[in-house]
PDB file of N, CA and C in Angstrom:
ATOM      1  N   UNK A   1      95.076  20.999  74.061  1.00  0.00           N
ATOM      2  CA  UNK A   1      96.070  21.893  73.483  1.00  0.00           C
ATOM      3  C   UNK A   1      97.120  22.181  74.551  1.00  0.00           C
ATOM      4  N   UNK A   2      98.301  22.719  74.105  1.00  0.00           N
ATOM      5  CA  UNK A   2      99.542  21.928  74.956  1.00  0.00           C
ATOM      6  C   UNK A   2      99.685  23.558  75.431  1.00  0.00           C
ATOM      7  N   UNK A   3     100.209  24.262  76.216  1.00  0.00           N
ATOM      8  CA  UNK A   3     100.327  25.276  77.228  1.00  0.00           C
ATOM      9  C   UNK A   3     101.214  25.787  75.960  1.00  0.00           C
ATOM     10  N   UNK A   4     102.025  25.742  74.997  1.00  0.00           N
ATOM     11  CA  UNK A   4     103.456  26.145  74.123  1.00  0.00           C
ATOM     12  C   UNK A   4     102.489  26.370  73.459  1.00  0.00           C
ATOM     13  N   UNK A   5     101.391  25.607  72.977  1.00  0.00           N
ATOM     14  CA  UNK A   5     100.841  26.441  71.673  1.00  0.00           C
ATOM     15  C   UNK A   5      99.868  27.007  72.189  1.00  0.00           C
ATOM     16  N   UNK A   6      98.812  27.392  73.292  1.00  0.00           N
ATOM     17  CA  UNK A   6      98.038  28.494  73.624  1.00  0.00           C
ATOM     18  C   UNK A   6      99.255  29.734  73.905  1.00  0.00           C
ATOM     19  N   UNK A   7     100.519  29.430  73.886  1.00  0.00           N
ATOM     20  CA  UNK A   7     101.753  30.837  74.327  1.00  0.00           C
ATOM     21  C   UNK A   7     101.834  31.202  72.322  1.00  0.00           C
ATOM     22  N   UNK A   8     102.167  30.234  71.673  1.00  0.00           N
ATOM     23  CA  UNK A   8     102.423  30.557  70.471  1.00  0.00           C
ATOM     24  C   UNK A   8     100.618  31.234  69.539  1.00  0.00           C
ATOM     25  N   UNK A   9      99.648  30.768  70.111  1.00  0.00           N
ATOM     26  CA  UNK A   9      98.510  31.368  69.347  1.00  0.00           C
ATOM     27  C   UNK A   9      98.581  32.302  69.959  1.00  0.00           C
ATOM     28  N   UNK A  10      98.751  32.415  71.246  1.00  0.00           N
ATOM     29  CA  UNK A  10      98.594  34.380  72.089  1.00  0.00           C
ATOM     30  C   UNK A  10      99.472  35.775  70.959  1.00  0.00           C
ATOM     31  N   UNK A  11     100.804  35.084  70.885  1.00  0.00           N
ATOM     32  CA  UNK A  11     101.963  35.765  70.017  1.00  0.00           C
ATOM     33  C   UNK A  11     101.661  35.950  69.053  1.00  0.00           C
ATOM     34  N   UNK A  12     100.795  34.980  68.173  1.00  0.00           N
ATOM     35  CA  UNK A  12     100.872  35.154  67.176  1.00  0.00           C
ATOM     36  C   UNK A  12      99.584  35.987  66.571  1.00  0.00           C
ATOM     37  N   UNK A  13      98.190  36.020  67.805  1.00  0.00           N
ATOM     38  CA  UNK A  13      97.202  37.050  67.620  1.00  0.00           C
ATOM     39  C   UNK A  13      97.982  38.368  68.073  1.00  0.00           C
ATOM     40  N   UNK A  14      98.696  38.729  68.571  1.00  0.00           N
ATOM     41  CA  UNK A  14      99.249  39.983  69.112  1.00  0.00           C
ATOM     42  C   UNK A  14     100.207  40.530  67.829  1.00  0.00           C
ATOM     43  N   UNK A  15     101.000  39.501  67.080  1.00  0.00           N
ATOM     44  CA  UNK A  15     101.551  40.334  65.403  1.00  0.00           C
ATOM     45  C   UNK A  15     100.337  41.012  64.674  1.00  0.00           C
ATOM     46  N   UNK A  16      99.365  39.866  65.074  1.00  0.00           N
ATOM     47  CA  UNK A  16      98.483  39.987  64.002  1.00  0.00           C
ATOM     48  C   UNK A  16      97.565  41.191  64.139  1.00  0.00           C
ATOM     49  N   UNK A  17      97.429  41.419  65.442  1.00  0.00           N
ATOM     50  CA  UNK A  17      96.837  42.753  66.022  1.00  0.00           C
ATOM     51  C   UNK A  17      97.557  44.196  65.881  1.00  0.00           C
ATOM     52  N   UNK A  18      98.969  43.762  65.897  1.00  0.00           N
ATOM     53  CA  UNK A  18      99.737  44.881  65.204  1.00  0.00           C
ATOM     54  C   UNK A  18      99.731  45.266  64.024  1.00  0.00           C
ATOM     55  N   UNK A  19      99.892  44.575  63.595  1.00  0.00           N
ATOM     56  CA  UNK A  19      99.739  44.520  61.501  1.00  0.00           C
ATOM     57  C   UNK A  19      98.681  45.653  61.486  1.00  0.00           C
ATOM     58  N   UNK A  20      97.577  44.980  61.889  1.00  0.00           N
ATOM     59  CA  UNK A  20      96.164  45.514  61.707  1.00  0.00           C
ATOM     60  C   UNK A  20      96.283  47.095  62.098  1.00  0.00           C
ATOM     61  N   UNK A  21      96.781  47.273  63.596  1.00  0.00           N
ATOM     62  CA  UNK A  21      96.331  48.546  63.995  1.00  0.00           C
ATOM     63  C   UNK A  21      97.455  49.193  62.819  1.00  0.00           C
ATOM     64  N   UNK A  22      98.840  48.798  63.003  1.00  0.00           N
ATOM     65  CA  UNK A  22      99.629  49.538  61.386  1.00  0.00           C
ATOM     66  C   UNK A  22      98.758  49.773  60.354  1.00  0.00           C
ATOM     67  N   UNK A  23      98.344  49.051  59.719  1.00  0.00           N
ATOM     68  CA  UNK A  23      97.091  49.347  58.546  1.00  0.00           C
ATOM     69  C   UNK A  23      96.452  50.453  58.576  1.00  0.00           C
ATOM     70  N   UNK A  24      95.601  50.635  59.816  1.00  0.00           N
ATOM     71  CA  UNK A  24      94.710  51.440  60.281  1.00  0.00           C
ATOM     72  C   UNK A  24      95.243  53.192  60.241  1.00  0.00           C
ATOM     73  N   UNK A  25      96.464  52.680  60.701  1.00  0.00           N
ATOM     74  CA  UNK A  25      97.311  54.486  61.282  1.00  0.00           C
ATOM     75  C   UNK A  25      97.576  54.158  59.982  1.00  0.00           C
ATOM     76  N   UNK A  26      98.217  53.734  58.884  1.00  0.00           N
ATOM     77  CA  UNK A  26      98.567  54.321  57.458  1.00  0.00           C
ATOM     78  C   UNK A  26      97.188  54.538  56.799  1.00  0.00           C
ATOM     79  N   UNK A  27      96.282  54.212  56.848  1.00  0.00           N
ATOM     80  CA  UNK A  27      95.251  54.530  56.261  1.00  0.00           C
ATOM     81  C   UNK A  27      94.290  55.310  56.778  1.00  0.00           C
ATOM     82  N   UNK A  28      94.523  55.760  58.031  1.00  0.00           N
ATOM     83  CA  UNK A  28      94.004  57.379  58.397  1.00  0.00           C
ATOM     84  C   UNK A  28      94.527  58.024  59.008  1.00  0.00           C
ATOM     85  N   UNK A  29      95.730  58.763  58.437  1.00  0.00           N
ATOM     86  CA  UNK A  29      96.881  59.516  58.842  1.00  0.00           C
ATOM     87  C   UNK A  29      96.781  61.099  58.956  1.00  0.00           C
ATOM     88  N   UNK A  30      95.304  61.208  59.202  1.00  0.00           N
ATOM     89  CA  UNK A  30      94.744  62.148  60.048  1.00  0.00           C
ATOM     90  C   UNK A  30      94.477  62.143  60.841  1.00  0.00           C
ATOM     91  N   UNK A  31      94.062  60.700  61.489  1.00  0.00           N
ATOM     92  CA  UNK A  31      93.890  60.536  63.053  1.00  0.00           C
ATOM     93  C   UNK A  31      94.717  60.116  63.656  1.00  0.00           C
ATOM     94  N   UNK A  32      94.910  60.678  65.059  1.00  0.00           N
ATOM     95  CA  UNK A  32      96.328  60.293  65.629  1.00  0.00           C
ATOM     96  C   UNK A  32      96.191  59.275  66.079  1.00  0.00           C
ATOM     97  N   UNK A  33      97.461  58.243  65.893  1.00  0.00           N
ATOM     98  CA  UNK A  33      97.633  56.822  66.442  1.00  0.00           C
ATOM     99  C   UNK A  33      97.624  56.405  67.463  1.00  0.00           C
ATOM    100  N   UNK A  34      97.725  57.141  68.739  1.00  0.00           N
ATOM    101  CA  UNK A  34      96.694  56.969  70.018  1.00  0.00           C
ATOM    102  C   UNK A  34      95.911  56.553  69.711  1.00  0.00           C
ATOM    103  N   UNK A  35      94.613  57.142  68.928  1.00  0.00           N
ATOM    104  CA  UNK A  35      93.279  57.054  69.154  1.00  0.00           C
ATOM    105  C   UNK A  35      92.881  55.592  68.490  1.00  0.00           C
ATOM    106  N   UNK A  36      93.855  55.377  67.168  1.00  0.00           N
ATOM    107  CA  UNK A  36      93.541  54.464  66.873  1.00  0.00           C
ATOM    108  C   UNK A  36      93.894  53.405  67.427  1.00  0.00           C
ATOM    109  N   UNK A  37      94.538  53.163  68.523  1.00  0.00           N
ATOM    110  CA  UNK A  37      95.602  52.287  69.393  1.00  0.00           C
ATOM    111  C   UNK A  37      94.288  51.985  70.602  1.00  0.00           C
ATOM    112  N   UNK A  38      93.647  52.952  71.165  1.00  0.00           N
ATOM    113  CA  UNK A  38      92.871  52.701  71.809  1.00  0.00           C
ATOM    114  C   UNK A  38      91.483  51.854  71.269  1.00  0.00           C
ATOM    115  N   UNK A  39      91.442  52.544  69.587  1.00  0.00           N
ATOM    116  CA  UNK A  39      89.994  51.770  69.579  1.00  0.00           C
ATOM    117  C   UNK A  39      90.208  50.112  69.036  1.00  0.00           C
ATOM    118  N   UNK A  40      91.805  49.710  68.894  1.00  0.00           N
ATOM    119  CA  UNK A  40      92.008  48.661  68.355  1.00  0.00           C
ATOM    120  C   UNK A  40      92.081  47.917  69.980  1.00  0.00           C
ATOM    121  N   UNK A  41      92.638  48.621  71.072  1.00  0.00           N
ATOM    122  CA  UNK A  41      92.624  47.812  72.312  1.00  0.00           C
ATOM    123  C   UNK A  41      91.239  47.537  72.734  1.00  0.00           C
ATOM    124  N   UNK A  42      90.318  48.885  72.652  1.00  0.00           N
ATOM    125  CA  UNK A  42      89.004  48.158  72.868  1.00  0.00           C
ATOM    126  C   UNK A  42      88.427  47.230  71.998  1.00  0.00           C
ATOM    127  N   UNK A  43      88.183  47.403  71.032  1.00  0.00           N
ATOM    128  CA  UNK A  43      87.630  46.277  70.201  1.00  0.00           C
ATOM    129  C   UNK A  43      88.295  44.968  70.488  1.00  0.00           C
ATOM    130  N   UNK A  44      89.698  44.834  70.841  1.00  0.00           N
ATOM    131  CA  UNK A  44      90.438  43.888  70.765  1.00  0.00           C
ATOM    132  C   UNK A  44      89.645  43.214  71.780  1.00  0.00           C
ATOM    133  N   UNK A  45      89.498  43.971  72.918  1.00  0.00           N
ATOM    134  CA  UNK A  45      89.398  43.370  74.787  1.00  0.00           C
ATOM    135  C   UNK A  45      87.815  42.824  74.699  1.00  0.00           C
ATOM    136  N   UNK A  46      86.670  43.670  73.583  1.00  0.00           N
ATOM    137  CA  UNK A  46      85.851  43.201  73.424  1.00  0.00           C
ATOM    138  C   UNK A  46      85.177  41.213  73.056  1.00  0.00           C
ATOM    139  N   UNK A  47      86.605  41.625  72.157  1.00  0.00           N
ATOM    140  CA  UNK A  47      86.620  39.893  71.561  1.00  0.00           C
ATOM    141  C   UNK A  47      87.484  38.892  72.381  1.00  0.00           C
ATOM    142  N   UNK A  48      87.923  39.326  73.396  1.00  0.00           N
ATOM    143  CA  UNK A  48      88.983  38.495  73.706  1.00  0.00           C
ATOM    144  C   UNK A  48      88.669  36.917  74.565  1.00  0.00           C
ATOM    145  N   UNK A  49      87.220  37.072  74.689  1.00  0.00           N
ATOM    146  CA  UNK A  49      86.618  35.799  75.199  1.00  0.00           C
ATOM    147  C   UNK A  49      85.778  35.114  74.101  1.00  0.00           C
ATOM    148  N   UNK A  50      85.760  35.248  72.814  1.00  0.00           N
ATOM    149  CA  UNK A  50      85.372  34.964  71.491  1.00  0.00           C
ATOM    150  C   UNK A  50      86.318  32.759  71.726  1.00  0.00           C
ATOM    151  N   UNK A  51      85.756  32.596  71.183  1.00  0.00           N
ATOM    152  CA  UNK A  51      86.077  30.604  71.572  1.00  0.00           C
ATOM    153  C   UNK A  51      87.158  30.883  70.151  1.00  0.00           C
ATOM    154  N   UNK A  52      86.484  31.493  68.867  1.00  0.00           N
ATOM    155  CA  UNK A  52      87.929  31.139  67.916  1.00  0.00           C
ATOM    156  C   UNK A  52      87.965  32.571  67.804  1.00  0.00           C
ATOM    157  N   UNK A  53      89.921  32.668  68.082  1.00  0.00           N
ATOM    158  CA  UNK A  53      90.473  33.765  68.279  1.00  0.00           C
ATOM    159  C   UNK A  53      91.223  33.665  66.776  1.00  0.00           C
ATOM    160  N   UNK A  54      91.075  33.084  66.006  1.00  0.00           N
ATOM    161  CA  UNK A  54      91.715  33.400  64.625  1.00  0.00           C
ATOM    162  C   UNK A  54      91.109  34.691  63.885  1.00  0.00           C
ATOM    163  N   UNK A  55      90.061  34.980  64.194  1.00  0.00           N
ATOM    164  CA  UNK A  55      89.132  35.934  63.317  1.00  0.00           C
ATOM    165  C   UNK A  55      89.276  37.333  64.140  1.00  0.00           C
ATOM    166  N   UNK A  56      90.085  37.420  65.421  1.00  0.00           N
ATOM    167  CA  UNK A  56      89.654  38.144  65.868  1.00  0.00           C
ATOM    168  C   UNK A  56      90.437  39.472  65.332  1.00  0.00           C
ATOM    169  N   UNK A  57      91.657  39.231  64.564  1.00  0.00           N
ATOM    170  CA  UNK A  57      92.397  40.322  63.938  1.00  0.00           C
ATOM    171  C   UNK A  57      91.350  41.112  62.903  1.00  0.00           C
ATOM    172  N   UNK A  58      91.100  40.449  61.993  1.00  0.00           N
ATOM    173  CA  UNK A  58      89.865  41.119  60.966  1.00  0.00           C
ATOM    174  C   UNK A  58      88.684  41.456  61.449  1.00  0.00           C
ATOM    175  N   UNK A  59      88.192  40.694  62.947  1.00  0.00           N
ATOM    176  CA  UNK A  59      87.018  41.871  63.037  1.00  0.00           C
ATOM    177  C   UNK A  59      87.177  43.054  63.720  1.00  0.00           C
ATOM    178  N   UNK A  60      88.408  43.020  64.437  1.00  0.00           N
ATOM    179  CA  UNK A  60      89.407  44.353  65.343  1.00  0.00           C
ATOM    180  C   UNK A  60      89.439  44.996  63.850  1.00  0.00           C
ATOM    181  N   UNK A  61      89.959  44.996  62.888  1.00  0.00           N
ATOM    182  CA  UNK A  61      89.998  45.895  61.545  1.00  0.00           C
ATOM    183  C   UNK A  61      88.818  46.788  61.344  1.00  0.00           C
ATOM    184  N   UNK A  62      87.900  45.518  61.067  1.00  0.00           N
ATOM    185  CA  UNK A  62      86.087  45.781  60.304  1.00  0.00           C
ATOM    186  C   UNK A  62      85.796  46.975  61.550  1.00  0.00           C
ATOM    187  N   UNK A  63      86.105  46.846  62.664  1.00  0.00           N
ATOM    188  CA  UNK A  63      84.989  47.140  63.649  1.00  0.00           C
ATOM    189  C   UNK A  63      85.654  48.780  63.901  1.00  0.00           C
ATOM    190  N   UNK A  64      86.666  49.001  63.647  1.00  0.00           N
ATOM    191  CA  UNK A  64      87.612  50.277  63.690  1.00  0.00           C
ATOM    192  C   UNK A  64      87.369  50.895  62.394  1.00  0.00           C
ATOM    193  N   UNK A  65      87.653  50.248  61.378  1.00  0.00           N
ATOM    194  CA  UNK A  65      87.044  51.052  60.536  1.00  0.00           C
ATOM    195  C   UNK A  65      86.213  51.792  59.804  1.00  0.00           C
ATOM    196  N   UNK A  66      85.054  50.843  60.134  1.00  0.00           N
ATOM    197  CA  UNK A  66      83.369  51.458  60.604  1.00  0.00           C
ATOM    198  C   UNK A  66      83.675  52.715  61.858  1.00  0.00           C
ATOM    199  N   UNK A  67      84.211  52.300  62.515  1.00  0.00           N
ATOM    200  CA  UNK A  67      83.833  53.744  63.528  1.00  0.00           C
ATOM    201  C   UNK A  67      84.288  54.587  62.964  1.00  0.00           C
ATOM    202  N   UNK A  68      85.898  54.844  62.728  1.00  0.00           N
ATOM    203  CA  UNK A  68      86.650  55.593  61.895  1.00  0.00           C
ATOM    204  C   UNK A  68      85.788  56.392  60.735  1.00  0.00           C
ATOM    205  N   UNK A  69      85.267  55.496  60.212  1.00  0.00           N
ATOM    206  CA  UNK A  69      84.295  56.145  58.388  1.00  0.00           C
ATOM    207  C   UNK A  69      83.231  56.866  59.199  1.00  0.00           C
ATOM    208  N   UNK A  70      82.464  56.700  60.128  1.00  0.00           N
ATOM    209  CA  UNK A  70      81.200  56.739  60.469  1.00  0.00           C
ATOM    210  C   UNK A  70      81.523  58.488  61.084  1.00  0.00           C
ATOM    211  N   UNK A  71      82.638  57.806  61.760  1.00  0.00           N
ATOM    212  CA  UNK A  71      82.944  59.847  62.864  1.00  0.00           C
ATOM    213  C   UNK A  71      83.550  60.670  61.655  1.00  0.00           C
ATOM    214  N   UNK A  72      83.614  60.096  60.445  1.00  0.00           N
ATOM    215  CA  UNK A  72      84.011  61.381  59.313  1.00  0.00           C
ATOM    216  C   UNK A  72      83.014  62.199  58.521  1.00  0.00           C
ATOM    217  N   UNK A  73      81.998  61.212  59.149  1.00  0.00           N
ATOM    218  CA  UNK A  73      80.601  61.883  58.095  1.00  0.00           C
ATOM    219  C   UNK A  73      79.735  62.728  59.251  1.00  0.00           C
TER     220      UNK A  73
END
């Protein structure tokens, strides 16, 4: 794989990581977007040695939003 497209898959997991954490702050707009900014960077940093990084936007989602539901109960 050519150095332009490990730069273009980096960019293009980092929209995709945005999208996501956006999602997150509109859909719990009781918690402040710090917090959710942090638990999308950790989860993110968690996966970031994962071999396929395509999945890693949706399980940064799954894995925030479980915590999120879990600290409401």
């Amino acid at each position: 794989m050519s150095q332009h497209t490990l730069d273009e898959l980096t960019r293009q997991s980092g929209d995709h990581l945005a999208e996501v954490e956006q999602r997150l702050v509109d859909r719990y707009q009781d918690i402040p977007a710090e917090e959710i900014h942090r638990f999308a960077e950790s989860e993110a940093g968690r996966l970031a040695e994962r071999p396929i990084q395509a999945f890693v936007p949706i399980l940064v989602e799954r894995a925030v939003r479980n915590r999120l539901d879990n600290d409401r109960t």
